[in-house]
PDB file of N, CA and C in Angstrom:
ATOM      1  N   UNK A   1     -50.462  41.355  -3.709  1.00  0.00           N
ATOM      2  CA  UNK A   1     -49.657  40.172  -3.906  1.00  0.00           C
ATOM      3  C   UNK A   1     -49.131  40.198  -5.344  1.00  0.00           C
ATOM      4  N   UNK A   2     -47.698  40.251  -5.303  1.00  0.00           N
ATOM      5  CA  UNK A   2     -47.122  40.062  -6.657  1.00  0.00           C
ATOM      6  C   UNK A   2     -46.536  38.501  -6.984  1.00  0.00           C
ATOM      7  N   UNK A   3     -47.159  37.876  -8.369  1.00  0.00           N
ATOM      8  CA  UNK A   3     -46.625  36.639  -8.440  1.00  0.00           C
ATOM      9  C   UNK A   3     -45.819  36.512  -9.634  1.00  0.00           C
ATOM     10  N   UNK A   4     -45.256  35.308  -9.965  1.00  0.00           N
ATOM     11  CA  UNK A   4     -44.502  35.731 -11.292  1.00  0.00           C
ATOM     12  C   UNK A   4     -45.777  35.002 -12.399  1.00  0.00           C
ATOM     13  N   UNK A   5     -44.803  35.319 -13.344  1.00  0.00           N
ATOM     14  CA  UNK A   5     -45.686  34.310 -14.450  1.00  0.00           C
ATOM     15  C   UNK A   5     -45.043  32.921 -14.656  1.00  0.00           C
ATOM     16  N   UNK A   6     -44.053  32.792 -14.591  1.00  0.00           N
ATOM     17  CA  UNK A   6     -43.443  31.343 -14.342  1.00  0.00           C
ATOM     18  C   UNK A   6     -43.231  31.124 -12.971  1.00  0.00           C
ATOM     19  N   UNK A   7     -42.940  29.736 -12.446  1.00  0.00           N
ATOM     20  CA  UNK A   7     -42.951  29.221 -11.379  1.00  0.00           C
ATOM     21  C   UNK A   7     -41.578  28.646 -11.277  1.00  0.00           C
ATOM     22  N   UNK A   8     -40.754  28.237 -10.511  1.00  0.00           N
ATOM     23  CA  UNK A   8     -39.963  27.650  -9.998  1.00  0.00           C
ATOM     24  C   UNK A   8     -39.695  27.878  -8.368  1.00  0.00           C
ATOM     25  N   UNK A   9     -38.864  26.470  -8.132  1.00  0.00           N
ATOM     26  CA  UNK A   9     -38.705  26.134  -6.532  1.00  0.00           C
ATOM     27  C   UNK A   9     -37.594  27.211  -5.977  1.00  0.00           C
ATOM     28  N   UNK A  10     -36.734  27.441  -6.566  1.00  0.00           N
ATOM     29  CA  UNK A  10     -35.423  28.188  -6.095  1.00  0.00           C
ATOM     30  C   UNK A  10     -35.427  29.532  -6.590  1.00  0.00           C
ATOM     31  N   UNK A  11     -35.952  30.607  -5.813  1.00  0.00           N
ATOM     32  CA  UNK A  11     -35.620  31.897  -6.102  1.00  0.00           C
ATOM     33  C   UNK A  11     -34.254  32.448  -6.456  1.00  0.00           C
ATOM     34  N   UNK A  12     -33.048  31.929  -5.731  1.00  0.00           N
ATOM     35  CA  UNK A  12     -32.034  32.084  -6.070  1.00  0.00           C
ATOM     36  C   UNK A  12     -31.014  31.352  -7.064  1.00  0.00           C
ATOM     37  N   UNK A  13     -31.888  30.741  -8.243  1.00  0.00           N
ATOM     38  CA  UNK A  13     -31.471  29.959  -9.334  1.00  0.00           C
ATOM     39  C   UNK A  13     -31.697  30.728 -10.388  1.00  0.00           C
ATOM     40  N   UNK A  14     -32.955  31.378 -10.117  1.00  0.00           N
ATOM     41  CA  UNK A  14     -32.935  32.452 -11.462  1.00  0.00           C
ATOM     42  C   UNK A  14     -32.069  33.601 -12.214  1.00  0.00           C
ATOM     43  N   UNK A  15     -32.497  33.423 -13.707  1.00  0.00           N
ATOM     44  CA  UNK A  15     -31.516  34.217 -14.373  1.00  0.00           C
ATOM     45  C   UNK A  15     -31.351  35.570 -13.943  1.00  0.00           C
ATOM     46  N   UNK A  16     -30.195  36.255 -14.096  1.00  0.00           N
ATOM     47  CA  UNK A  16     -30.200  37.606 -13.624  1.00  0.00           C
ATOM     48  C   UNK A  16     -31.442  38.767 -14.748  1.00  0.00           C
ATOM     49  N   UNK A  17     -31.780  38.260 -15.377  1.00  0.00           N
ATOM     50  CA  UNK A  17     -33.091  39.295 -15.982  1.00  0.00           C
ATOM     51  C   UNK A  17     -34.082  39.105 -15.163  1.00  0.00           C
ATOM     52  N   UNK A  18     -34.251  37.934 -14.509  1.00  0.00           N
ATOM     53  CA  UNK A  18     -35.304  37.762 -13.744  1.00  0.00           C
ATOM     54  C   UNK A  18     -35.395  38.331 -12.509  1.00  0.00           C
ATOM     55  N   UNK A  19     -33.883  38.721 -12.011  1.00  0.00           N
ATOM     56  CA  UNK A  19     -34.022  39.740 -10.841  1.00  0.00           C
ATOM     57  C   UNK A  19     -33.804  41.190 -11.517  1.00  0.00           C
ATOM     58  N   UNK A  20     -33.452  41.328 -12.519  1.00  0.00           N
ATOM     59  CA  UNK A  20     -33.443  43.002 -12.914  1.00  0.00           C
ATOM     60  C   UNK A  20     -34.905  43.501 -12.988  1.00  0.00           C
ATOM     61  N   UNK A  21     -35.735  42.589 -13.636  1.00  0.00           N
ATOM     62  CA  UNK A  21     -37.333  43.165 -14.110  1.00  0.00           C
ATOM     63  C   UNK A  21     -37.922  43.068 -12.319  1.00  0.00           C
ATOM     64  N   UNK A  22     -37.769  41.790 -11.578  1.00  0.00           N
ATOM     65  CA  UNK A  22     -38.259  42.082 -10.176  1.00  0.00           C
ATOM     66  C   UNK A  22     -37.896  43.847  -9.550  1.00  0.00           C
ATOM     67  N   UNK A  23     -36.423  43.302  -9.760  1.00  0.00           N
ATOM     68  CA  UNK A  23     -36.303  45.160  -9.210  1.00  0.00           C
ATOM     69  C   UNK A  23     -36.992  46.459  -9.555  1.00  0.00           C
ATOM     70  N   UNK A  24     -37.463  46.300 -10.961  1.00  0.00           N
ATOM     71  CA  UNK A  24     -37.699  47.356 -11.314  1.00  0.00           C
ATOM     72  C   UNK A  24     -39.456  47.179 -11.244  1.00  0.00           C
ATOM     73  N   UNK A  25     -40.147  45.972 -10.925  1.00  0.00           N
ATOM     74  CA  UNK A  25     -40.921  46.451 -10.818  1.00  0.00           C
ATOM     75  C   UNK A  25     -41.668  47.174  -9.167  1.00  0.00           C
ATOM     76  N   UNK A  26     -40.316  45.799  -8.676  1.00  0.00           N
ATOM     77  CA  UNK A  26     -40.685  46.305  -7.226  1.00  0.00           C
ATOM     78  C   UNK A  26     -40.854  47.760  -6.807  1.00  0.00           C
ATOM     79  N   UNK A  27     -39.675  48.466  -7.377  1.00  0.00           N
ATOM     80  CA  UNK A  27     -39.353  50.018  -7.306  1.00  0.00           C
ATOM     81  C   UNK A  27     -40.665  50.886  -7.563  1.00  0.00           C
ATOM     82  N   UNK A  28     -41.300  50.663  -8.824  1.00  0.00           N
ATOM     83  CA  UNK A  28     -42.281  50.800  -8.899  1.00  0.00           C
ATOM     84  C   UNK A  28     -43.621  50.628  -8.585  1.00  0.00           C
ATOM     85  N   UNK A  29     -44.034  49.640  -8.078  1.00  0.00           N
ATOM     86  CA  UNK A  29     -45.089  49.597  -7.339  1.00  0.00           C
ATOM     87  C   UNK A  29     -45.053  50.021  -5.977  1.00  0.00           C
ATOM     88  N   UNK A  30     -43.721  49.648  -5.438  1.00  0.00           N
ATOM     89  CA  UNK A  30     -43.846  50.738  -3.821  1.00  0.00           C
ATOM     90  C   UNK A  30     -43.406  51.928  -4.075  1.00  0.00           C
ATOM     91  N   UNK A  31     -42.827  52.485  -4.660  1.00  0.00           N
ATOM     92  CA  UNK A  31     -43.011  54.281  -5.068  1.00  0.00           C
ATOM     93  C   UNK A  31     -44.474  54.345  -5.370  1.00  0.00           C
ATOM     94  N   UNK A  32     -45.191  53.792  -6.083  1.00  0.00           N
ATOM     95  CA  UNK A  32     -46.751  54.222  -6.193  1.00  0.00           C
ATOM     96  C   UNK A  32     -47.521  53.794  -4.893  1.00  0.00           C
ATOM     97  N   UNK A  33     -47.249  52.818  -4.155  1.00  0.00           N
ATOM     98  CA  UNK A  33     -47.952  52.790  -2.964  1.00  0.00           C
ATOM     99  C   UNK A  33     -47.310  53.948  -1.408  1.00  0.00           C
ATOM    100  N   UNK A  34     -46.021  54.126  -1.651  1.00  0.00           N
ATOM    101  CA  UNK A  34     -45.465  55.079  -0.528  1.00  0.00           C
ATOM    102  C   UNK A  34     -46.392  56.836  -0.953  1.00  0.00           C
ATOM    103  N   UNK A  35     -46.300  56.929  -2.382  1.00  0.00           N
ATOM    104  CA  UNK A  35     -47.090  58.102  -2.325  1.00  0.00           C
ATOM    105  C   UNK A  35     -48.778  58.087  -2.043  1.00  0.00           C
ATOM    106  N   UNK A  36     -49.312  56.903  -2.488  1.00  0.00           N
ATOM    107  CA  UNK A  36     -50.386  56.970  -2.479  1.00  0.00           C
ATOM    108  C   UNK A  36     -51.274  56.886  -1.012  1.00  0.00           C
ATOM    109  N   UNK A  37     -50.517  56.293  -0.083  1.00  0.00           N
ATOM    110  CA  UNK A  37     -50.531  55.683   0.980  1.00  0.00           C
ATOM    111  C   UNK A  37     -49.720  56.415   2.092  1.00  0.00           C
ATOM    112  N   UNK A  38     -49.170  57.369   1.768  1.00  0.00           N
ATOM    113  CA  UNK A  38     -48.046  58.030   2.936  1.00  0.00           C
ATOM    114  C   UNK A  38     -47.411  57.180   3.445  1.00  0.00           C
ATOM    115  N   UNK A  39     -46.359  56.090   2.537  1.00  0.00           N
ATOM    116  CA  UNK A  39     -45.304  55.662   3.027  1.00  0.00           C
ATOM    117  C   UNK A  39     -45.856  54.892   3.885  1.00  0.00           C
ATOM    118  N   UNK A  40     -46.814  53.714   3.678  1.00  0.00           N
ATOM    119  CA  UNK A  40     -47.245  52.817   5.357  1.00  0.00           C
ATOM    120  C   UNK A  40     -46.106  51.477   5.473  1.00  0.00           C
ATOM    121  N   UNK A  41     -46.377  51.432   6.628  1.00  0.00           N
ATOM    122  CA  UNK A  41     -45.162  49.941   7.046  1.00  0.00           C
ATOM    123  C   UNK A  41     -45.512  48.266   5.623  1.00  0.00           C
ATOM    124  N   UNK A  42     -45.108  47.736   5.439  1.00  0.00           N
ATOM    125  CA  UNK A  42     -45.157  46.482   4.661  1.00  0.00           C
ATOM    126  C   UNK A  42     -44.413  45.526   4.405  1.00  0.00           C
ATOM    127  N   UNK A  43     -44.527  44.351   4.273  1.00  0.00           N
ATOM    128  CA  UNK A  43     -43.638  43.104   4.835  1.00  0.00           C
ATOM    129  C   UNK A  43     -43.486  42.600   3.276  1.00  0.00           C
ATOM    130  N   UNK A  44     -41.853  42.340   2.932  1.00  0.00           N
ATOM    131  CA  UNK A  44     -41.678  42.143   1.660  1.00  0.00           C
ATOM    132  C   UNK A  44     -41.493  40.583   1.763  1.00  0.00           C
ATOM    133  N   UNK A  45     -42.016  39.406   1.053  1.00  0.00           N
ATOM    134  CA  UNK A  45     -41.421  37.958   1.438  1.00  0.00           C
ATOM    135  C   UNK A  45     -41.500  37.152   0.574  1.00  0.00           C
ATOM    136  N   UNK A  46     -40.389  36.568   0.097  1.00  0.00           N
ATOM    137  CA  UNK A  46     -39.933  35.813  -0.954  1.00  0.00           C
ATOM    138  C   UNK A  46     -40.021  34.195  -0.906  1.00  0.00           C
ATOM    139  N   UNK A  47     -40.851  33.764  -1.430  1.00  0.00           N
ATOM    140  CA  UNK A  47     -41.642  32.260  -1.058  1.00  0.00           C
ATOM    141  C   UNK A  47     -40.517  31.452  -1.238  1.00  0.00           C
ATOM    142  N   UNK A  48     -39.680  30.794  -1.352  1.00  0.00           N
ATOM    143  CA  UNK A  48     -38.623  29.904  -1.842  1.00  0.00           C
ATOM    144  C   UNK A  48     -38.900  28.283  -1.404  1.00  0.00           C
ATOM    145  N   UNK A  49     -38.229  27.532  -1.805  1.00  0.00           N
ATOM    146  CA  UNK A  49     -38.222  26.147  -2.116  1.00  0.00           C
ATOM    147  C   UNK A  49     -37.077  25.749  -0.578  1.00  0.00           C
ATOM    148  N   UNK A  50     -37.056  25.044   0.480  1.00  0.00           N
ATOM    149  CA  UNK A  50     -35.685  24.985   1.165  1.00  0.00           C
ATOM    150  C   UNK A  50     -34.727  24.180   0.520  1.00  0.00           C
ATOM    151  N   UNK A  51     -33.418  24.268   1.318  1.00  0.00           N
ATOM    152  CA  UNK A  51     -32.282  24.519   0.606  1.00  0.00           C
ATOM    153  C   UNK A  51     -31.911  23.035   1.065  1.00  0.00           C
ATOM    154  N   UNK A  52     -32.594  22.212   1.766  1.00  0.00           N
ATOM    155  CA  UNK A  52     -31.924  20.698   1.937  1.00  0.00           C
ATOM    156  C   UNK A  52     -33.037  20.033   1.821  1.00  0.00           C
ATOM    157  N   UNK A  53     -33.984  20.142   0.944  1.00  0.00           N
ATOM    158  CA  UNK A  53     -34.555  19.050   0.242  1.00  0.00           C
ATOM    159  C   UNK A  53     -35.171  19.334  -1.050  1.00  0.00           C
ATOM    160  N   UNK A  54     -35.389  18.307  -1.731  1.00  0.00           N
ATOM    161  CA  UNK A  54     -35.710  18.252  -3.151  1.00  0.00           C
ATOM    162  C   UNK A  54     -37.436  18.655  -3.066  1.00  0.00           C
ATOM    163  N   UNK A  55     -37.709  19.595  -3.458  1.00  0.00           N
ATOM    164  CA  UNK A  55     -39.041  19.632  -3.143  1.00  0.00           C
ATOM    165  C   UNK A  55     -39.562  20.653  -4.715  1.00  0.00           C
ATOM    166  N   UNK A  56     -38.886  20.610  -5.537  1.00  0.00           N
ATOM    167  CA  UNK A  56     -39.056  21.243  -6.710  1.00  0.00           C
ATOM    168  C   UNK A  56     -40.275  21.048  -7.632  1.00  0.00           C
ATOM    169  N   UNK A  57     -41.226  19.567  -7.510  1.00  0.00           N
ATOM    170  CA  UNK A  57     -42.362  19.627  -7.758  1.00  0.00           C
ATOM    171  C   UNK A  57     -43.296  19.887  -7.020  1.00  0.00           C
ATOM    172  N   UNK A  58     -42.939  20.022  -6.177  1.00  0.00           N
ATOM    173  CA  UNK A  58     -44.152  20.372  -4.809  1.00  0.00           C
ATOM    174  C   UNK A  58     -44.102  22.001  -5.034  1.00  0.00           C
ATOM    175  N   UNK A  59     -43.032  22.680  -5.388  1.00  0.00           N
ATOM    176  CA  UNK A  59     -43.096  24.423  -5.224  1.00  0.00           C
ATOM    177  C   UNK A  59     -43.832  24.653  -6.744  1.00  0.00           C
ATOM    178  N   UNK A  60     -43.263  24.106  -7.666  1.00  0.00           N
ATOM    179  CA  UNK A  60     -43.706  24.439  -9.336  1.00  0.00           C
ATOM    180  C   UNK A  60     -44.925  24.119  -9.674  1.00  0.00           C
ATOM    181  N   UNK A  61     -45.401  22.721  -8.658  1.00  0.00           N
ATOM    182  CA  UNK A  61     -46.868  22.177  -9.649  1.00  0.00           C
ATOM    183  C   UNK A  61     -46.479  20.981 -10.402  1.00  0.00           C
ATOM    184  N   UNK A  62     -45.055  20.730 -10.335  1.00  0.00           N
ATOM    185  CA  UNK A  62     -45.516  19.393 -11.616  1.00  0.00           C
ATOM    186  C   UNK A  62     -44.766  18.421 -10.691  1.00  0.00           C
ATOM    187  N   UNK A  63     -44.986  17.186 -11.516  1.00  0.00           N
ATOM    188  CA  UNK A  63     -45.047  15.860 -10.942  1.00  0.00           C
ATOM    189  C   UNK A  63     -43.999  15.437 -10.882  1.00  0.00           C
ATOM    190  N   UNK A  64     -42.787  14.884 -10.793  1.00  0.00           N
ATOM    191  CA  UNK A  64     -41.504  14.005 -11.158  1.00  0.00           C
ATOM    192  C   UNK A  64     -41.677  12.407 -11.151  1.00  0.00           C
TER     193      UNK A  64
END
């Protein structure tokens, strides 16, 4: 399980550094698990906040 170190509700609000370093680490940890592991099946899934309600303290942790 990969988590971030900051939290927010909307995955797709974040700054674009925040998806460049995801990419690169993603790249990297499944290149080390495809070799280590002979390439096994694995389910990639991106927790997000939904998109028609306000639910931004409920995903982050804090209160409003």
């Amino acid at each position: 399980m990969l988590l971030p170190r900051s939290h927010a509700s909307r995955y797709e609000e974040a700054p674009r550094h925040v998806f460049e370093s995801l990419a690169r680490m993603l790249k990297s940890v499944i290149t080390r698990i495809d070799r280590a592991l002979e390439a096994p099946p694995y389910n990639l899934i991106i927790h997000s906040a939904p998109f028609s309600e306000d639910t931004s303290s409920f995903f982050t942790g804090t209160s409003s």
